[in-house]
C-alpha atoms as a PDB file:
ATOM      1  CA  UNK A   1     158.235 -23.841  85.328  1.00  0.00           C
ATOM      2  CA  UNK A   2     160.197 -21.152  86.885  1.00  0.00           C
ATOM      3  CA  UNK A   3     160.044 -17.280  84.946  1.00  0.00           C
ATOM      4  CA  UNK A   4     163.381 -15.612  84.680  1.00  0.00           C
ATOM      5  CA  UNK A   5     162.933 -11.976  84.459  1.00  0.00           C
ATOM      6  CA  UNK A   6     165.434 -10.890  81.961  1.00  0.00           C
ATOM      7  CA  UNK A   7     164.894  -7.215  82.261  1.00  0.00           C
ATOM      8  CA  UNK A   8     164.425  -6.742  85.789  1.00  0.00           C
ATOM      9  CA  UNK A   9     163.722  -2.712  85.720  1.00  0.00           C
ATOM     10  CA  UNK A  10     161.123  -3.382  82.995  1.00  0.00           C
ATOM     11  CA  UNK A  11     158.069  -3.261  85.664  1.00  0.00           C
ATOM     12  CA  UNK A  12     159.508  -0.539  87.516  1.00  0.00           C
ATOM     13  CA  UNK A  13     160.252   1.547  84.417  1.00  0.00           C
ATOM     14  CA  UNK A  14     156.554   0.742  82.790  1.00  0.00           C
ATOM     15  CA  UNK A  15     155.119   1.926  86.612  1.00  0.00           C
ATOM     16  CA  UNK A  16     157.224   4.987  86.232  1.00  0.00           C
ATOM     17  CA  UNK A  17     155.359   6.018  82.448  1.00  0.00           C
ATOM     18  CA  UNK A  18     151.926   5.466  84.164  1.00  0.00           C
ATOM     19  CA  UNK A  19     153.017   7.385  87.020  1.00  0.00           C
ATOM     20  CA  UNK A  20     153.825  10.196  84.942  1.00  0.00           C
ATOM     21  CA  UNK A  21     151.500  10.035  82.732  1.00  0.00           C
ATOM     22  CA  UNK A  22     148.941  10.262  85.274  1.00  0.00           C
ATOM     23  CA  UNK A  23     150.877  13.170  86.808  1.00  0.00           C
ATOM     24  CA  UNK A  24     151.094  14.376  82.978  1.00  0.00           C
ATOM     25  CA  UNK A  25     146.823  13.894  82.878  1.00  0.00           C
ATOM     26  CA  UNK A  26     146.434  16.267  86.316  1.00  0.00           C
ATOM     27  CA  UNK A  27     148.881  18.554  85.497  1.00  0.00           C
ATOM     28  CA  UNK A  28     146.823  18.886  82.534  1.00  0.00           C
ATOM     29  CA  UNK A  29     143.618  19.074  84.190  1.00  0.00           C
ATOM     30  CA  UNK A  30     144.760  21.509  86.493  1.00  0.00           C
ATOM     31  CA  UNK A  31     146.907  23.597  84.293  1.00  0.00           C
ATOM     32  CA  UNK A  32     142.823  23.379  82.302  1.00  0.00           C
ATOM     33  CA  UNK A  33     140.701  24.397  85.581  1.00  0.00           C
ATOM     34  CA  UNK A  34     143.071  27.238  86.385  1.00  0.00           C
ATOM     35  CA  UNK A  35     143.394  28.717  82.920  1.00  0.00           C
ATOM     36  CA  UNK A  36     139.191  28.105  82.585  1.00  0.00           C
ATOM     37  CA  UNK A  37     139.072  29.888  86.026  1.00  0.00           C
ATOM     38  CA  UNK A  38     141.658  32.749  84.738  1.00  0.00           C
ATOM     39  CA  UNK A  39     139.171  32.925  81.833  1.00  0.00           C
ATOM     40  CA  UNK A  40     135.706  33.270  83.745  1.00  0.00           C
ATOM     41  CA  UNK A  41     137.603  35.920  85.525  1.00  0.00           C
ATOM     42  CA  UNK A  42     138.607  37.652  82.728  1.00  0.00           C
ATOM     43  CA  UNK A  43     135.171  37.518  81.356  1.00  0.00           C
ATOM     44  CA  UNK A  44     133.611  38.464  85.071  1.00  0.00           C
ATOM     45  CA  UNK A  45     135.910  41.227  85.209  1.00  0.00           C
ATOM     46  CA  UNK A  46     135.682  42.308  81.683  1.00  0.00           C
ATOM     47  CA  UNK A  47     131.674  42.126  82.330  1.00  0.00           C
ATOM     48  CA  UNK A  48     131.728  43.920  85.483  1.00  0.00           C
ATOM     49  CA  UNK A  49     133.800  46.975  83.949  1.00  0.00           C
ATOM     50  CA  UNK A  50     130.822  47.371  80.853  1.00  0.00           C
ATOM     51  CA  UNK A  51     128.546  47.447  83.484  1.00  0.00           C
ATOM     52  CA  UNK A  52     130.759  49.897  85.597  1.00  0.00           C
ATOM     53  CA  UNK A  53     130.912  51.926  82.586  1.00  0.00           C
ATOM     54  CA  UNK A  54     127.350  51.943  81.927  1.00  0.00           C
ATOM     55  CA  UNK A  55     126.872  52.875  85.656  1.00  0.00           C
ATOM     56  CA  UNK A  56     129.144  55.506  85.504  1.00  0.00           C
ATOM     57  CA  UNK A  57     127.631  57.025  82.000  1.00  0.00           C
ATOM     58  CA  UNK A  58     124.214  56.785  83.717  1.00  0.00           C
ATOM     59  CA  UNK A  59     125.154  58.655  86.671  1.00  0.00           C
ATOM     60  CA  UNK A  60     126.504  61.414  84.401  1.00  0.00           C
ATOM     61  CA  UNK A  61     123.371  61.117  82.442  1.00  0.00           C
ATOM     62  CA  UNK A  62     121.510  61.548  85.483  1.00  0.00           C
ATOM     63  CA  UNK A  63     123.697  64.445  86.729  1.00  0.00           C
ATOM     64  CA  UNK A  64     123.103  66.095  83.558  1.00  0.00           C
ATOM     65  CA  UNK A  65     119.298  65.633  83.982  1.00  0.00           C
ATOM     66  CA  UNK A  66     119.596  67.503  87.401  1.00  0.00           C
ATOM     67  CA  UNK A  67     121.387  70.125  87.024  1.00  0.00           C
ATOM     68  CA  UNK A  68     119.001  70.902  83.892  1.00  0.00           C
ATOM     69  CA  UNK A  69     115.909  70.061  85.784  1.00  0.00           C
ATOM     70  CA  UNK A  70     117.516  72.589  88.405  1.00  0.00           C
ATOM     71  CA  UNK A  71     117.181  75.306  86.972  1.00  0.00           C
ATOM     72  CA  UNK A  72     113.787  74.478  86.329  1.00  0.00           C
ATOM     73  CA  UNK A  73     113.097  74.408  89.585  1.00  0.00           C
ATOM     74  CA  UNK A  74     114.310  77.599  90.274  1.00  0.00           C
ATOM     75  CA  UNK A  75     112.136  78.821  87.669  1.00  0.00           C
ATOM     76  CA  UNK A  76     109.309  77.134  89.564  1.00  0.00           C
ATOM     77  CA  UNK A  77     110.212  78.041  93.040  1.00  0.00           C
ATOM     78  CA  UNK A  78     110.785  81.612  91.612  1.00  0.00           C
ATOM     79  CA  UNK A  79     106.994  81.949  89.834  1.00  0.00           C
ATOM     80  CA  UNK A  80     105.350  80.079  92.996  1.00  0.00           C
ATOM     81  CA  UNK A  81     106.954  83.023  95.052  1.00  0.00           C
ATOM     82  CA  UNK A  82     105.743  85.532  92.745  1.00  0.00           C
ATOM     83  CA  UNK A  83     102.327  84.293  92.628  1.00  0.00           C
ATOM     84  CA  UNK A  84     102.367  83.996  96.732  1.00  0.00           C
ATOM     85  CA  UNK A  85     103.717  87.866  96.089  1.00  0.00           C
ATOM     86  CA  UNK A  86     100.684  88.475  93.411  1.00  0.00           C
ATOM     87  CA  UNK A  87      98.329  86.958  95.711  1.00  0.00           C
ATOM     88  CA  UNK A  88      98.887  89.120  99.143  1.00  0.00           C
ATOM     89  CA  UNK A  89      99.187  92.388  96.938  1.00  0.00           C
ATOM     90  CA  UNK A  90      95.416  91.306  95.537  1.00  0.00           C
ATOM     91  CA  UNK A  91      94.746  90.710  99.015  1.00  0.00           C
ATOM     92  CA  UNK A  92      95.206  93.841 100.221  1.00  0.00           C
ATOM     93  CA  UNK A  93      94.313  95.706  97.356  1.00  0.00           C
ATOM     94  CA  UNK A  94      92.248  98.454  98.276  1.00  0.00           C
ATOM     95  CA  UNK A  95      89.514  98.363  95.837  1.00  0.00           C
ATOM     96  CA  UNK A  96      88.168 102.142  96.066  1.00  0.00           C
ATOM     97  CA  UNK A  97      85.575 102.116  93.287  1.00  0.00           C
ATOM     98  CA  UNK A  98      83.254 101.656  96.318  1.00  0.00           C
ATOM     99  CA  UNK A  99      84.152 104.178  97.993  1.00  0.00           C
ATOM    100  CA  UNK A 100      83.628 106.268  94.495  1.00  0.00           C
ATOM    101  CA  UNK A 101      80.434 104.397  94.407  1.00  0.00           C
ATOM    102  CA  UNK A 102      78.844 105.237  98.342  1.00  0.00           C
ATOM    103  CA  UNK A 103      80.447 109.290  97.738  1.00  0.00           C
ATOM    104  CA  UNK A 104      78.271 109.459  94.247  1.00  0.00           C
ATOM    105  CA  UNK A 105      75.276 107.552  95.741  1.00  0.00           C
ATOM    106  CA  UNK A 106      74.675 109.556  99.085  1.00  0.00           C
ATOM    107  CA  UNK A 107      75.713 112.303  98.581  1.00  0.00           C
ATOM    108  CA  UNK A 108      73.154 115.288  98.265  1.00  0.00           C
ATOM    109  CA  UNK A 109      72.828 116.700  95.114  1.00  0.00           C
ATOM    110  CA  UNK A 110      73.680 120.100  95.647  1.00  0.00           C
ATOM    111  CA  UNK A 111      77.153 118.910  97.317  1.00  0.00           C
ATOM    112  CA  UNK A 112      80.164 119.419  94.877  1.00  0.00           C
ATOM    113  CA  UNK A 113      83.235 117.560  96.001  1.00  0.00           C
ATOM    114  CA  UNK A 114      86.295 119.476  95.322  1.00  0.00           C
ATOM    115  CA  UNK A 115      88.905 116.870  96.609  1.00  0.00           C
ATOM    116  CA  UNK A 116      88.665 113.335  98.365  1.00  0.00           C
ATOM    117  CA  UNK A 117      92.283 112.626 100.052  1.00  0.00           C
ATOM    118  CA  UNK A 118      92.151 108.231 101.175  1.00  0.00           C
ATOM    119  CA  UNK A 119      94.593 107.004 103.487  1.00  0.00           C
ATOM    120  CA  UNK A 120      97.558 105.098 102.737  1.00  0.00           C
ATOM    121  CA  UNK A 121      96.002 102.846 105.382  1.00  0.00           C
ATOM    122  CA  UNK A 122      92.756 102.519 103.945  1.00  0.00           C
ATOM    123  CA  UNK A 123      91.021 103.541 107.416  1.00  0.00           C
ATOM    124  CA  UNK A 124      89.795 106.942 106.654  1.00  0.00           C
ATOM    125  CA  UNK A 125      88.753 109.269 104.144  1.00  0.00           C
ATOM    126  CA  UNK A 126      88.345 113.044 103.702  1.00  0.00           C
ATOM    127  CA  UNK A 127      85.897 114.761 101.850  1.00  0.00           C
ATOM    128  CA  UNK A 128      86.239 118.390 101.041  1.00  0.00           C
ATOM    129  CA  UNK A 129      83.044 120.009  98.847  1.00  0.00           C
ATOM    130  CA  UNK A 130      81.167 123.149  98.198  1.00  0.00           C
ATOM    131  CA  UNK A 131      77.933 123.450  98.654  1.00  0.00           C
ATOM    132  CA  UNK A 132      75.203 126.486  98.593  1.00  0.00           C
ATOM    133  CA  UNK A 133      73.589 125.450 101.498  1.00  0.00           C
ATOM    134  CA  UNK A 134      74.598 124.666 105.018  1.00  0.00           C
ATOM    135  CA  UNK A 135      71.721 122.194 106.190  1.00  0.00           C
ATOM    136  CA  UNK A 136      73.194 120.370 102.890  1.00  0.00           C
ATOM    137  CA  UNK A 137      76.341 119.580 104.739  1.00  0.00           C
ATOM    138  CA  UNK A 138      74.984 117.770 107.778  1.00  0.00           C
ATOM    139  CA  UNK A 139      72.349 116.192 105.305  1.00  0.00           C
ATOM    140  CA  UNK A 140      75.911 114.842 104.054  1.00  0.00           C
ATOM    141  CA  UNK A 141      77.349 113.877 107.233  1.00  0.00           C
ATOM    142  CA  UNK A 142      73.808 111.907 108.093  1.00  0.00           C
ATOM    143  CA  UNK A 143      73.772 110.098 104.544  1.00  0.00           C
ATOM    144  CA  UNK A 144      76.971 109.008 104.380  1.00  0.00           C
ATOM    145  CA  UNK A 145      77.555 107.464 107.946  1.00  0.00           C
ATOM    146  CA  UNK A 146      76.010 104.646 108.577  1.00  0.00           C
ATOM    147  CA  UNK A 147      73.183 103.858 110.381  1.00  0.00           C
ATOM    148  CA  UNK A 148      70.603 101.188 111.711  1.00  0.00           C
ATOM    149  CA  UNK A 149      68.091 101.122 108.729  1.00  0.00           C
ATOM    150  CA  UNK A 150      70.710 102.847 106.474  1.00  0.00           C
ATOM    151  CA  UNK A 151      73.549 101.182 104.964  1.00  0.00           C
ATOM    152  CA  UNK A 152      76.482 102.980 104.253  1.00  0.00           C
ATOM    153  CA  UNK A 153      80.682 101.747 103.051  1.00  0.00           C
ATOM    154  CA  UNK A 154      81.207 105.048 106.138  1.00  0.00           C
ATOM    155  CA  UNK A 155      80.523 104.278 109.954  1.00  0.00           C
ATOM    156  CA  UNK A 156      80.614 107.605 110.807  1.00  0.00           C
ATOM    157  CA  UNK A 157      81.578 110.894 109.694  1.00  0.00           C
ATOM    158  CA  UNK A 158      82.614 113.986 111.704  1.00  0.00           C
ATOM    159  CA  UNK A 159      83.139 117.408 110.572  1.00  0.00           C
ATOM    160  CA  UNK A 160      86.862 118.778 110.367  1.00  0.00           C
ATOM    161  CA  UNK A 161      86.043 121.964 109.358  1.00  0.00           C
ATOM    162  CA  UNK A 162      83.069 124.587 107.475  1.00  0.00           C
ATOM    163  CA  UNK A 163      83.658 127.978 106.243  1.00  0.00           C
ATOM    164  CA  UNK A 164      81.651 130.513 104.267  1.00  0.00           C
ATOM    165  CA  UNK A 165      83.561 130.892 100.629  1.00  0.00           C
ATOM    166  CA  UNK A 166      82.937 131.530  97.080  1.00  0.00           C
ATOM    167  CA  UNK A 167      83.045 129.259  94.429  1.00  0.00           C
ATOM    168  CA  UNK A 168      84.707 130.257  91.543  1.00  0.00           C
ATOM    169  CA  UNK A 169      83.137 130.155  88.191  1.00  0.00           C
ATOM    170  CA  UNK A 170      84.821 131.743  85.300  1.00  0.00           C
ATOM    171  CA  UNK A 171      81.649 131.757  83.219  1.00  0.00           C
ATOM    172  CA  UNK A 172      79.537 133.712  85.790  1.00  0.00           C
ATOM    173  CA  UNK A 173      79.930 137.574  86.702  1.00  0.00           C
ATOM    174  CA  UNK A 174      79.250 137.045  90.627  1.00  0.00           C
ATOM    175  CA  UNK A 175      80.623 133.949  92.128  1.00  0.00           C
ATOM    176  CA  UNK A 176      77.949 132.188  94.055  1.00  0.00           C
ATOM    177  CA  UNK A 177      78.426 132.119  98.161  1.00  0.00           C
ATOM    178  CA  UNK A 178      78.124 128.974  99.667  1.00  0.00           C
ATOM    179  CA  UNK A 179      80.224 126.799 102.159  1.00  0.00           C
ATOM    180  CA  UNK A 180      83.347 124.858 101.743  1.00  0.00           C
ATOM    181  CA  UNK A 181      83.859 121.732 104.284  1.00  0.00           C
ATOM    182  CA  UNK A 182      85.790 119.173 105.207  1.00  0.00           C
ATOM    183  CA  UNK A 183      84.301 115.543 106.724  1.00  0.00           C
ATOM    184  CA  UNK A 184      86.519 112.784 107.689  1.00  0.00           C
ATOM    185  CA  UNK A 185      84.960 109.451 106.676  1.00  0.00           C
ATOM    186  CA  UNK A 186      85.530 106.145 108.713  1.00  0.00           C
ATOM    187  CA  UNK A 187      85.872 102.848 106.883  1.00  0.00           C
ATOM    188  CA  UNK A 188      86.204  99.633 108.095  1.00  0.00           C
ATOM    189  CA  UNK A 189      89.628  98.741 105.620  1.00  0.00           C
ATOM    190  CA  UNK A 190      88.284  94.823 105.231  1.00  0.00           C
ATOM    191  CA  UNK A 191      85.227  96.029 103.251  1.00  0.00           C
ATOM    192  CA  UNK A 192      87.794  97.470 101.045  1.00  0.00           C
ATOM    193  CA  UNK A 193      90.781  94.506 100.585  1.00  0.00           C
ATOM    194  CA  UNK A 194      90.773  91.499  98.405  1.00  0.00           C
ATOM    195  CA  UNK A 195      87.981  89.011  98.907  1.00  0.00           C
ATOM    196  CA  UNK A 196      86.126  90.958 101.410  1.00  0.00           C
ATOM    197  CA  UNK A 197      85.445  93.845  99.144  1.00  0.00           C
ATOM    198  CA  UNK A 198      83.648  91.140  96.608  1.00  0.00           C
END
């Protein structure tokens, strides 16, 4: 038996609603996946500028650390160039107490030392004394310069000048005579500076 169609458009009208229904379904889908993708943005981009933030407030955490740490380190570099300083003045400190200590110890005992002038450069000294008796100076010169079996701070000692003179004594009527000298002393300045005088 033959079908009459009655409503001829019916089929076209029925493919039309699934049409757009399916076109209704992707536009949905799509209209989802960009507004999810919108969203992961957001949140990627929202996430990004904390930890921009957090970059940026460690960097001026870190600045703030330096430039306080900085002047430390001038304080540092400053005490590390005074000690360098500290350490060539000890160095080449002249330590004279042995000089003090060779004078007192050679010496004869009738020799009075009335002035003992040391170099700024620590090379030589001069010794200017009284004593009664001449031999007494050359006993001075021989014991304080330095020989084979004697030791001595002094290599060698020579005579500036000797003169016949009185020494003054306020407690005695007549002023003894006796001789006044002068005797430049060599040194050898490293016996004198910083570790080499130990």
């Amino acid at each position: 038996m033959p079908s009459i169609n009655l409503a001829p458009g019916t089929e076209f009208i029925i493919a039309a609603r699934k049409r757009r229904q399916r076109l209704y379904g992707i536009a949905i889908a799509i209209i989802s996946l960009t507004g999810i993708g919108y969203g992961g943005l957001w949140f990627m981009e929202h996430s990004l500028n904390n930890q921009n933030e957090a970059l940026i407030n460690g960097i001026h955490a870190a600045e703030a650390q330096i430039q306080k740490s900085q002047a430390d380190v001038v304080r540092v570099e400053l005490f590390e160039k005074r000690l360098t300083q500290t350490k060539t003045l000890l160095d080449s400190h002249v330590i004279w107490d042995k000089v003090f200590a060779d004078l007192e110890r050679l010496l004869p005992p009738t020799v009075t030392l009335t002035s003992v002038d040391m170099g700024t450069d620590a090379s030589t000294v001069i010794v200017q004394g009284f004593t009664p008796d001449v031999d007494a100076v050359a006993q001075a010169i021989s014991s304080l310069s330095a020989g084979e079996n004697h030791v001595s701070l002094f290599s060698k000692g020579i005579m500036k000048n000797i003169t016949k003179a009185e020494q003054r004594d306020l407690n005695l009527a007549a002023a003894p005579t006796g001789y006044s000298f002068a005797i430049t002393l060599t040194i050898d300045p490293a016996k004198l500076k910083g570790a080499g005088a130990q």
